[in-house]
Protein backbone atom coordinates (compact mmCIF):
# COMPACT_ATOMS: atom_id res chain seq x y z
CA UNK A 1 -14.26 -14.55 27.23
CA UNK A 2 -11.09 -13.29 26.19
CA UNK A 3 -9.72 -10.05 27.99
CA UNK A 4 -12.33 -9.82 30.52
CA UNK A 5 -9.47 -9.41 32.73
CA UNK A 6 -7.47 -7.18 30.91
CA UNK A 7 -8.61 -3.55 32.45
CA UNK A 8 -6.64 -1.22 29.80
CA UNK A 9 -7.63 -3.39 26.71
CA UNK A 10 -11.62 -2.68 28.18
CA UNK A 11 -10.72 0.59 28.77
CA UNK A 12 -9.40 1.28 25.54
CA UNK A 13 -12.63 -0.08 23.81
CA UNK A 14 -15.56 1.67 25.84
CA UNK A 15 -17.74 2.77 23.35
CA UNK A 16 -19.15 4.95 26.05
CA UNK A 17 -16.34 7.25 28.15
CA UNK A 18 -15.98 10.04 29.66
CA UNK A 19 -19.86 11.49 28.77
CA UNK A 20 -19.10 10.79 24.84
CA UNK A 21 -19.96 8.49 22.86
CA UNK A 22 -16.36 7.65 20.66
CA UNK A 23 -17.59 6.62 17.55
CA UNK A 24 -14.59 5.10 15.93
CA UNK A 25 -14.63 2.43 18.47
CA UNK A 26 -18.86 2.22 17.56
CA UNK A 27 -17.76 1.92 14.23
CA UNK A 28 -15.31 -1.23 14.70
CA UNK A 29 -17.29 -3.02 17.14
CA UNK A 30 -20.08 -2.50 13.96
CA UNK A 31 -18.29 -3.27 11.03
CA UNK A 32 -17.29 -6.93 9.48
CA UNK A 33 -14.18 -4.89 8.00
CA UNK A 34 -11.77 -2.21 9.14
CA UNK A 35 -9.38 -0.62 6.75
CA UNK A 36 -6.49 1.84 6.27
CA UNK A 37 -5.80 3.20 2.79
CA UNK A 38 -2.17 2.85 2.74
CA UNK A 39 0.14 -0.06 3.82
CA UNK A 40 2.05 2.44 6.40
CA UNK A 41 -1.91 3.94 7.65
CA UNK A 42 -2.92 -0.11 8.02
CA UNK A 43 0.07 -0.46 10.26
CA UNK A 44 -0.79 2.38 11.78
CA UNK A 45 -4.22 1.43 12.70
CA UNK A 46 -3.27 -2.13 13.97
CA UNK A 47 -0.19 -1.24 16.48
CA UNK A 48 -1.22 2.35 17.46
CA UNK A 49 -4.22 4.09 17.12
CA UNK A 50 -6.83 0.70 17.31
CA UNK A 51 -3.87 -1.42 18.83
CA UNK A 52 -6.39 -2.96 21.25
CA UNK A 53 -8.92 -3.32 18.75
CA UNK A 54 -6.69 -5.56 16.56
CA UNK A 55 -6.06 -8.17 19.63
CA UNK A 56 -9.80 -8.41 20.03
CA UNK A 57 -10.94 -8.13 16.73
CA UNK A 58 -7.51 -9.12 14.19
CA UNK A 59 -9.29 -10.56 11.81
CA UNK A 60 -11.63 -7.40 10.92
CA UNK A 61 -8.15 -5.34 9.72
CA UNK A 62 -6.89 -5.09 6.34
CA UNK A 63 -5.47 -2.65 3.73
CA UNK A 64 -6.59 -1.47 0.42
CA UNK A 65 -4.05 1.22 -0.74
CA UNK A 66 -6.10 4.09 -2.04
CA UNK A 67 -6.07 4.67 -6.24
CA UNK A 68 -7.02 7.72 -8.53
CA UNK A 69 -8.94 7.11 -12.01
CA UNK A 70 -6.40 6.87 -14.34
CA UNK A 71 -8.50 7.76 -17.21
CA UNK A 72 -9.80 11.14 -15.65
CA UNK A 73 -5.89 12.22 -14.33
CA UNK A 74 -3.95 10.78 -17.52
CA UNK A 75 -5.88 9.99 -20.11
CA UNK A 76 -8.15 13.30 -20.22
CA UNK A 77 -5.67 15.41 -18.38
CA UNK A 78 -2.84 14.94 -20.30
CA UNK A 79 -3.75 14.45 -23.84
CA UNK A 80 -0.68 14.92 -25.41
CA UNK A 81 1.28 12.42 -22.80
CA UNK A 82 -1.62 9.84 -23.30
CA UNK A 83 -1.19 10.53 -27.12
CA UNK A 84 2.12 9.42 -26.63
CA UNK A 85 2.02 6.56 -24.45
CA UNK A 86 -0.66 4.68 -27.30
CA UNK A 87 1.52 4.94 -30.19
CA UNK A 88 3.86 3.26 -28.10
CA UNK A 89 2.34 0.57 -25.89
CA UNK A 90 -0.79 0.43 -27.76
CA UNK A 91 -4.49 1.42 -26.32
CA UNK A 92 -5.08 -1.48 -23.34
CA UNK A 93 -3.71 1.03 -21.11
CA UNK A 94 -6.55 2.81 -20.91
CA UNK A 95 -8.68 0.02 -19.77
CA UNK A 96 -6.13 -1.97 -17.85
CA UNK A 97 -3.49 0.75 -16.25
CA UNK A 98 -1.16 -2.18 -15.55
CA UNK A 99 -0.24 -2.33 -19.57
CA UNK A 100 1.72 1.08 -18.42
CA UNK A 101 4.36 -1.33 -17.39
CA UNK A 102 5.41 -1.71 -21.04
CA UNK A 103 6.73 1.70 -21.38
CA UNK A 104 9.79 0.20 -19.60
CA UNK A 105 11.28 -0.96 -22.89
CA UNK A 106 11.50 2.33 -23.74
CA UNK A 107 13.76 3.84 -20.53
CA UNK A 108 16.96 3.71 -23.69
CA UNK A 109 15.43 4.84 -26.15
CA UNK A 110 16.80 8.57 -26.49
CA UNK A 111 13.77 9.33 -29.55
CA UNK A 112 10.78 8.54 -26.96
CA UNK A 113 12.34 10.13 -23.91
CA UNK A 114 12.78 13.79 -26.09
CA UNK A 115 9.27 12.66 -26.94
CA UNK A 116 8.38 12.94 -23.12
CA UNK A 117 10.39 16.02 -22.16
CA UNK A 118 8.87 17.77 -24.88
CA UNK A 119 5.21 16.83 -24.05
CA UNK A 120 6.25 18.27 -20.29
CA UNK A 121 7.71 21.14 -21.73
CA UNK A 122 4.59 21.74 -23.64
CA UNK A 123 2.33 21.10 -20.78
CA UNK A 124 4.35 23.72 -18.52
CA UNK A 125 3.70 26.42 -21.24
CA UNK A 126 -0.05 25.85 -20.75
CA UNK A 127 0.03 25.91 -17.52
CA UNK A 128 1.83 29.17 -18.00
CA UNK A 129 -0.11 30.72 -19.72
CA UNK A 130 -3.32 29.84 -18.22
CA UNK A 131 -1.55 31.81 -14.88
CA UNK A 132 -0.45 34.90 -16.97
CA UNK A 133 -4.15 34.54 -18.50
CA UNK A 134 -6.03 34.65 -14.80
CA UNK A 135 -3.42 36.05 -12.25
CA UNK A 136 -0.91 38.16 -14.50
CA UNK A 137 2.06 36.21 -13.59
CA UNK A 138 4.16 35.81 -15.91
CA UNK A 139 6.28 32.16 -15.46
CA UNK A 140 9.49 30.39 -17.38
CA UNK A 141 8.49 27.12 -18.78
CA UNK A 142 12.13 26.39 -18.92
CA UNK A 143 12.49 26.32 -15.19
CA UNK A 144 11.62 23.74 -12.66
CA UNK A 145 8.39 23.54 -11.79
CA UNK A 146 8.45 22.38 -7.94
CA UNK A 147 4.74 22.05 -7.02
CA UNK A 148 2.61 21.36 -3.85
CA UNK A 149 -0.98 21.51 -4.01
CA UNK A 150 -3.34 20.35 -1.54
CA UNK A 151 -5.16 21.03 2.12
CA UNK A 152 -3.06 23.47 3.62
CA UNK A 153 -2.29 21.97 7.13
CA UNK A 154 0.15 21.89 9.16
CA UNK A 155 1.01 18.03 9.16
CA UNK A 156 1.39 18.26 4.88
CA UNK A 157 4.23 21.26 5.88
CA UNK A 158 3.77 23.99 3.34
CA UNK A 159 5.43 25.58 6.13
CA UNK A 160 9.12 23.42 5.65
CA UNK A 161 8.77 24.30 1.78
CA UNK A 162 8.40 27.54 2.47
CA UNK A 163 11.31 27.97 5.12
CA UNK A 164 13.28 26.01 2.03
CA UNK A 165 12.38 28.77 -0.59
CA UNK A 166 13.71 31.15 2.66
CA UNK A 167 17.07 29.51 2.48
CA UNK A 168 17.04 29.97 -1.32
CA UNK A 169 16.65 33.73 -1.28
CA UNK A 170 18.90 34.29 1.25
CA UNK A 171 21.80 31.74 -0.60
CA UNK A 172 20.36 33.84 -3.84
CA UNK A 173 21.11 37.03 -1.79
CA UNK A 174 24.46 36.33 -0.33
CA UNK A 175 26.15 34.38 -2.95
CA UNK A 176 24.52 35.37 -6.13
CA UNK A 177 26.21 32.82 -8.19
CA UNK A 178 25.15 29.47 -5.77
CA UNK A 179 21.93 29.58 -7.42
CA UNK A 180 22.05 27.60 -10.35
CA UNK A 181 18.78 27.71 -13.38
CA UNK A 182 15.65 29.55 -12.13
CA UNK A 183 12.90 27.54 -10.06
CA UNK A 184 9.04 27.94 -10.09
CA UNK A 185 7.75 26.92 -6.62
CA UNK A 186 3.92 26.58 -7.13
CA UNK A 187 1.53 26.21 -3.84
CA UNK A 188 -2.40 25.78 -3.97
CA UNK A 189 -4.75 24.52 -1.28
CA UNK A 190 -7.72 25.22 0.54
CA UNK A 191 -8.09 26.20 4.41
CA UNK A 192 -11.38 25.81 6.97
CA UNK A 193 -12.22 28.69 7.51
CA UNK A 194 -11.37 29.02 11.11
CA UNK A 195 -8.26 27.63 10.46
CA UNK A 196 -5.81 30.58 11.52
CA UNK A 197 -2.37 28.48 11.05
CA UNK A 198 -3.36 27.78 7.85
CA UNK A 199 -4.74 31.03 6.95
CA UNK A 200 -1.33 32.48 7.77
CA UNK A 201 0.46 30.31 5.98
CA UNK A 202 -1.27 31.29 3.07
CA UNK A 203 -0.53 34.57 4.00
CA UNK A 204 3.29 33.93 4.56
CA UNK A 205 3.31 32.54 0.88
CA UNK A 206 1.91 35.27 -1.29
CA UNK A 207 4.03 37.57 0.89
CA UNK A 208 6.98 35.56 0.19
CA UNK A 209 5.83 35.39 -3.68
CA UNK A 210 5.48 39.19 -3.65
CA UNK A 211 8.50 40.02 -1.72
CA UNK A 212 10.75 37.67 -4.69
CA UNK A 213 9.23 39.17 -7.32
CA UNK A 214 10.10 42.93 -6.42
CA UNK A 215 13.42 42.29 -5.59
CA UNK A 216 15.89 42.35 -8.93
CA UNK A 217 18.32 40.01 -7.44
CA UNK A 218 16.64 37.05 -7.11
CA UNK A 219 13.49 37.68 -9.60
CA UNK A 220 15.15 35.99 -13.01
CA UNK A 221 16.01 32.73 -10.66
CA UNK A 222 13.43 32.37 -8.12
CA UNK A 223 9.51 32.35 -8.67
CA UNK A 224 6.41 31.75 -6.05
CA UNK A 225 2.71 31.65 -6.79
CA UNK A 226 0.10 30.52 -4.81
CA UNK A 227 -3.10 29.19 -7.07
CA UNK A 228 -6.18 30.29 -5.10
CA UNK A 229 -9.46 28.20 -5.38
CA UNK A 230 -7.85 24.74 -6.11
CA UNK A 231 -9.91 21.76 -7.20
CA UNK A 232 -9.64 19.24 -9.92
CA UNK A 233 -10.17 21.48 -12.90
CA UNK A 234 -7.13 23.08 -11.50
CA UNK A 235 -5.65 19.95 -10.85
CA UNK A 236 -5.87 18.48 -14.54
CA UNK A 237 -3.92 21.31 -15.53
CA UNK A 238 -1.51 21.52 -12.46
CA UNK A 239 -0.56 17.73 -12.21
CA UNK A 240 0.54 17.25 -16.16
CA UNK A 241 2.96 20.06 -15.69
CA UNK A 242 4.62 19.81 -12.83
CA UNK A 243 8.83 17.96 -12.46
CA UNK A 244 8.79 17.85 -8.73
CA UNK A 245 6.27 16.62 -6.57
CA UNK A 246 5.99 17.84 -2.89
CA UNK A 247 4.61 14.88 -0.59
CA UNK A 248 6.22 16.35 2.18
CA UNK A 249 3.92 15.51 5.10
CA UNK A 250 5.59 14.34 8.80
CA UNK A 251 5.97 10.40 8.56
CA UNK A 252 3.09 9.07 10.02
CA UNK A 253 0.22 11.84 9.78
CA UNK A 254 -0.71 11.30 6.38
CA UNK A 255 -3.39 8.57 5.23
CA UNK A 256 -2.04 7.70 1.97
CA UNK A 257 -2.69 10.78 -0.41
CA UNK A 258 -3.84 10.70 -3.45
CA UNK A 259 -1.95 13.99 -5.31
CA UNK A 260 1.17 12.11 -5.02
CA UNK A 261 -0.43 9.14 -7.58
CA UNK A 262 -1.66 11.61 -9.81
CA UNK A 263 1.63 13.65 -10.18
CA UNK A 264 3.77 10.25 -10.67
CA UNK A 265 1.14 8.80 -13.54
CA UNK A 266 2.28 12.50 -15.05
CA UNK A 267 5.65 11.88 -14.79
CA UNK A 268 6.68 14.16 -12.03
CA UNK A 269 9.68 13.17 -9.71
CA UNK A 270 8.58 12.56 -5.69
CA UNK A 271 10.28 14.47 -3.22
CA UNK A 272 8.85 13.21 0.02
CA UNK A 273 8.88 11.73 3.38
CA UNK A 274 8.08 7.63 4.13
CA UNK A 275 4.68 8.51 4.44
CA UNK A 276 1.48 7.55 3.37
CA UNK A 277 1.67 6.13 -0.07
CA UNK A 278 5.12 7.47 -0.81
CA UNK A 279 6.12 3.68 0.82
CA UNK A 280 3.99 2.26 -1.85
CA UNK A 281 5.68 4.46 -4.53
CA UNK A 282 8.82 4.03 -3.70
CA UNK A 283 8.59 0.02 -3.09
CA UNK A 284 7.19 0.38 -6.87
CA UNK A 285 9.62 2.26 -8.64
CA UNK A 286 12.97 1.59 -6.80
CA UNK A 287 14.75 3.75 -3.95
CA UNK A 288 16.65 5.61 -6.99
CA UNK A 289 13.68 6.97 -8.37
CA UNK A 290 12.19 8.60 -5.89
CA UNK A 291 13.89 11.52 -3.44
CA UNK A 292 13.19 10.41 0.17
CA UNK A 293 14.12 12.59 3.17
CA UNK A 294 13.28 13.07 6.95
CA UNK A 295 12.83 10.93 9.86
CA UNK A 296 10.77 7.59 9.36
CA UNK A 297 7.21 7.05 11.49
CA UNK A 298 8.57 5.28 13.78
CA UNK A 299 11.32 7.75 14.51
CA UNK A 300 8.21 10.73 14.75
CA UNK A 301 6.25 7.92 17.14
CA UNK A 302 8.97 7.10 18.91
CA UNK A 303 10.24 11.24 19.52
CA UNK A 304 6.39 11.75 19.85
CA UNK A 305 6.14 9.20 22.78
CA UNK A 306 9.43 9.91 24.60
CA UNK A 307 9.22 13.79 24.24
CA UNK A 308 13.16 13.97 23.82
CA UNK A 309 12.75 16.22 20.42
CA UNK A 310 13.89 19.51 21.22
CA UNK A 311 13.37 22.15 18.02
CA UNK A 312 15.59 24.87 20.28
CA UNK A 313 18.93 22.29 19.46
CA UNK A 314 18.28 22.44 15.78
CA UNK A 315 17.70 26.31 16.03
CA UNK A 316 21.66 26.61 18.01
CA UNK A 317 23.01 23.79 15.87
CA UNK A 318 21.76 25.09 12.55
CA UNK A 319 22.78 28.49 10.96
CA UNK A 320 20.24 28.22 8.12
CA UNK A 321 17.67 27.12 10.09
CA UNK A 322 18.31 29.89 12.56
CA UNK A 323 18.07 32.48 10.47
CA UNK A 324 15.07 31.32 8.38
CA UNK A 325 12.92 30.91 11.71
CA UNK A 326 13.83 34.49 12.72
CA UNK A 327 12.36 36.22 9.47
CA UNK A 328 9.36 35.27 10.26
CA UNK A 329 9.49 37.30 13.25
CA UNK A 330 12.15 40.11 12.72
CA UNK A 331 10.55 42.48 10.04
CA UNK A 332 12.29 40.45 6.99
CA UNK A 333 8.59 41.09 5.68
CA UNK A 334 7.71 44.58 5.08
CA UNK A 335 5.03 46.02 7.24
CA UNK A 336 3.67 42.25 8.61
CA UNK A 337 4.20 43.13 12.23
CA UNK A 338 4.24 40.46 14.05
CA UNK A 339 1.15 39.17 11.45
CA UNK A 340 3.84 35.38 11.26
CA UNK A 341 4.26 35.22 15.15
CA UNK A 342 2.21 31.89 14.90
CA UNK A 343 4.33 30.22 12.89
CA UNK A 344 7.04 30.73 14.70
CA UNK A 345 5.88 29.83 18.26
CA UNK A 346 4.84 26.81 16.12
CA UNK A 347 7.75 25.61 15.88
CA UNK A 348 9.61 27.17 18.86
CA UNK A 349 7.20 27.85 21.97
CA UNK A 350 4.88 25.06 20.70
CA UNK A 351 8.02 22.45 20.46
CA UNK A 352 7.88 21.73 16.69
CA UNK A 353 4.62 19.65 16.91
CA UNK A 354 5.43 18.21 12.52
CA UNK A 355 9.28 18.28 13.28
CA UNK A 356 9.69 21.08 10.41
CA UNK A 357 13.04 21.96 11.71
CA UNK A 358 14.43 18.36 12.48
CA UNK A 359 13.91 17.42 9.24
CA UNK A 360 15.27 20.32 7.40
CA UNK A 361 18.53 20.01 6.35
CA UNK A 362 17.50 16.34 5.20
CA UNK A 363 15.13 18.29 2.78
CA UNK A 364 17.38 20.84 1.54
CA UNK A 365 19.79 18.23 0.85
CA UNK A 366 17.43 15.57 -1.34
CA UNK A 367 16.00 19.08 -2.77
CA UNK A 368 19.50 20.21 -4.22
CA UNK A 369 19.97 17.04 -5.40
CA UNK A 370 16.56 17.00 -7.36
CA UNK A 371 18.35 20.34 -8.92
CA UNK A 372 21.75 19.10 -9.95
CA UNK A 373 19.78 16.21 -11.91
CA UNK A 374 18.00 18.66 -13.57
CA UNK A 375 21.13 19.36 -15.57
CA UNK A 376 21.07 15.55 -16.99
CA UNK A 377 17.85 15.63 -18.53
CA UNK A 378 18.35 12.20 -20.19
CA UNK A 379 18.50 10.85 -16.39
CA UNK A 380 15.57 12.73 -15.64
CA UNK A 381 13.40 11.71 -17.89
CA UNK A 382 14.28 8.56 -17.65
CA UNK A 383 13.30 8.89 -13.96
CA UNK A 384 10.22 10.41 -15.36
CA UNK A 385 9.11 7.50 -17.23
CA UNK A 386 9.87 5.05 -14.72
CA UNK A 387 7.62 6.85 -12.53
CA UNK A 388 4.59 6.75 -15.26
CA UNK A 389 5.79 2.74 -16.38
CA UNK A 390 4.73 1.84 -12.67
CA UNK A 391 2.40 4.17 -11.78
CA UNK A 392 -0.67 1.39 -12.81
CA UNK A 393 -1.03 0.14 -9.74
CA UNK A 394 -2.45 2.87 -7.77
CA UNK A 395 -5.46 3.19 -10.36
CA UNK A 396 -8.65 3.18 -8.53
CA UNK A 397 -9.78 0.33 -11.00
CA UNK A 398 -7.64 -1.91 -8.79
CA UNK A 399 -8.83 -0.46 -5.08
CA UNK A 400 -12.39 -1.08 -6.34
CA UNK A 401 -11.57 -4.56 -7.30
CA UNK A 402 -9.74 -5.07 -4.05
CA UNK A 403 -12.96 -3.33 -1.98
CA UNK A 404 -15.38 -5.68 -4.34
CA UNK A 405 -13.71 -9.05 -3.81
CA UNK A 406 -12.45 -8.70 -0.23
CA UNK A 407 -14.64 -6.17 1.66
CA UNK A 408 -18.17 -5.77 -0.45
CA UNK A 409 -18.19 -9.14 -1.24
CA UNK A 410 -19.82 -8.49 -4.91
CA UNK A 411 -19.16 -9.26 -8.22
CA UNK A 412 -18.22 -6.99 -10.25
CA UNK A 413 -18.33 -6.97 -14.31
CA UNK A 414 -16.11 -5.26 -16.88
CA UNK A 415 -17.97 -3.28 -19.76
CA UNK A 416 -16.73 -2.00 -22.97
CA UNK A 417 -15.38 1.47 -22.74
CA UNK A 418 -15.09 4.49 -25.67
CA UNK A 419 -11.54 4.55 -24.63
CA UNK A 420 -10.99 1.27 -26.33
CA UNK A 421 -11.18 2.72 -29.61
């Protein structure tokens, strides 16, 4: 048999080691298929994590790139988008997502893209309003909405966002005039419970949020809230209005995602890492339309395996970065104490673990560029629309196909739908 011989290729794929039983490797040695949900995750899975796995058992691996329902995250969520996109295109969209491509006849035409930037505009004022409804904050429609809702974790890096909107107060504070329009950074997530890094991130947020929106000098340009409670009704309103999308996660921790479909099929602009599905976004809509920063995964696996990252050289090498890891432990935040301490030995007693610092200036860089295009909205929403013309692929109409012809095995039939109408 093959790899009797082979002693760290058995030891690898015990099933029972160390008293446990490891039930990943149970579940391979079990299945007929084993997949990862993104093309970077598959790789993943194949020459890392299961690396063994896939020399005994190759033909088992595959990918199937994870999709949303485009009817429940477009079609219902944004009405007035959808409206838009059918007296364009036609209705086929809504029963075959890949008719979205046909939008792209439309990236000249300066009528349909006002069209779009008004419908976002419109959506932002609901959004807006549904805050000032349940939270009392009052927020500018006309500013950029820079959103990042999901699981608050430490891999997905709220944490670097929030360092970011640091640097922006302190720019806002020290040269009042480098801060150019106002910006509307909106966070939501959900926590375990026992999660105490995540807990004070949440923490570090609303204090942020509060400490903006008391202070005179920054308060007309800069704008935090943090959405408590977040799930899909929250979502449908969230996703429709936001321009930026946060998919900021280190490259290599994240799955695929899922949030980062549903903001692009609304028309928001990806700033993000090559994780996940961000490879599968930005292999669909072109390098130029999407805002990439921050080391690759095999640059993380690589640092990860040789140990040689060092967060203490970007903290000496790095003025802004210096300064933004100190306030969280120098009373910049009124009466918290040493309530951030954790976040900072995070990053510099715990050695950086999601390289939030090495990849910082990369993401302050990409993130002023998102705000200089900002000024050229004809670019931008013809960025926007790229983003929406391509964004059939990752419907979930085509991973269930995928699952149903390569991995189920069934057949599958299509039936009329009320959206056909």
């Amino acid at each position: 048999m093959r790899f009797m011989d082979d002693e760290e290729v058995i030891r690898n794929t015990h099933i029972l080691k160390d008293g446990y039983i490891w039930m990943a490797n149970l579940a391979i040695i079990g299945s007929s298929s084993v997949n990862g949900v993104a093309q970077l995750h598959t790789k993943i899975l194949k020459n890392e994590v299961f690396k063994d796995y896939f020399r005994v058992f190759g033909y088992k691996f595959n990918n199937k790139t994870n999709g949303v329902n485009h009817r429940r995250f477009l079609l219902a969520a944004n009405p007035k988008l959808s409206h838009l996109i059918t007296e364009a295109i036609g209705p086929n969209w809504k029963e075959d997502a890949g008719e979205l491509k046909k939008l792209h006849v439309l990236n000249n035409d300066d009528s349909f893209l006002e069209q779009l930037f008004k419908v976002k505009h419109e959506n932002k004022c609901r959004l807006a309003k549904t805050i000032k409804t349940n939270y009392g904050l009052i927020l500018d429609p006309q500013s950029i909405f820079d959103v990042q809702v999901k699981r608050i974790h430490a891999y997905k890096r709220q944490l670097l966002n929030v360092l970011k909107i640091m640097y922006l107060y302190n720019k806002g504070i020290n040269e009042p005039e480098a801060l150019s329009g106002s910006q509307t950074f909106i966070f939501g997530g959900k926590a375990a419970p026992g999660y105490h890094y995540a807990k004070t991130v949440i923490k570090l947020i609303n204090t942020l949020s509060h400490k903006i929106e008391h202070d005179p000098r920054v308060n007309q340009k800069l704008k935090v809230v943090f959405l408590p409670n977040f799930n899909v009704s929250q979502g449908e309103l969230i996703y429709p209005a936001a321009d930026i999308s946060e998919q900021i996660s280190t490259a290599s921790k994240e799955a695929s995602g899922t949030g980062n479909m549903k903001f692009m099929m609304n028309g928001a602009l990806t700033l993000g890492t090559l994780d996940g599905a961000n490879v599968e976004i930005k292999e669909a809509v072109g390098e130029e339309n999407i805002f990439i920063f921050g080391l690759t995964a095999d640059q993380v696996l690589d640092y990860t395996r040789s140990g040689r990252y060092k967060p203490w050289d970007e903290y000496h090498d790095n003025s802004d970065v210096r300064t933004c890891v100190d306030q969280l432990n120098s009373g910049f935040f009124d009466n918290m104490g040493e309530e951030f301490r954790t976040l900072y030995d995070s990053l510099m007693i715990y050695n950086d673990e999601f390289f939030i610092l090495k990849d910082f200036s990369s993401y302050l860089k990409m993130h002023e560029n998102l705000q200089t295009l900002y000024r050229y909205q004809k670019d931008w929403n013809r960025i926007s629309l790229t983003n929406i013309a391509n964004s059939g692929i990752f419907s979930s109409d085509r991973t269930i196909r995928e699952y149903s012809d390569w991995i189920w095995k069934i057949r599958y039939r299509t039936v009329n739908s009320i959206y056909s109408t």
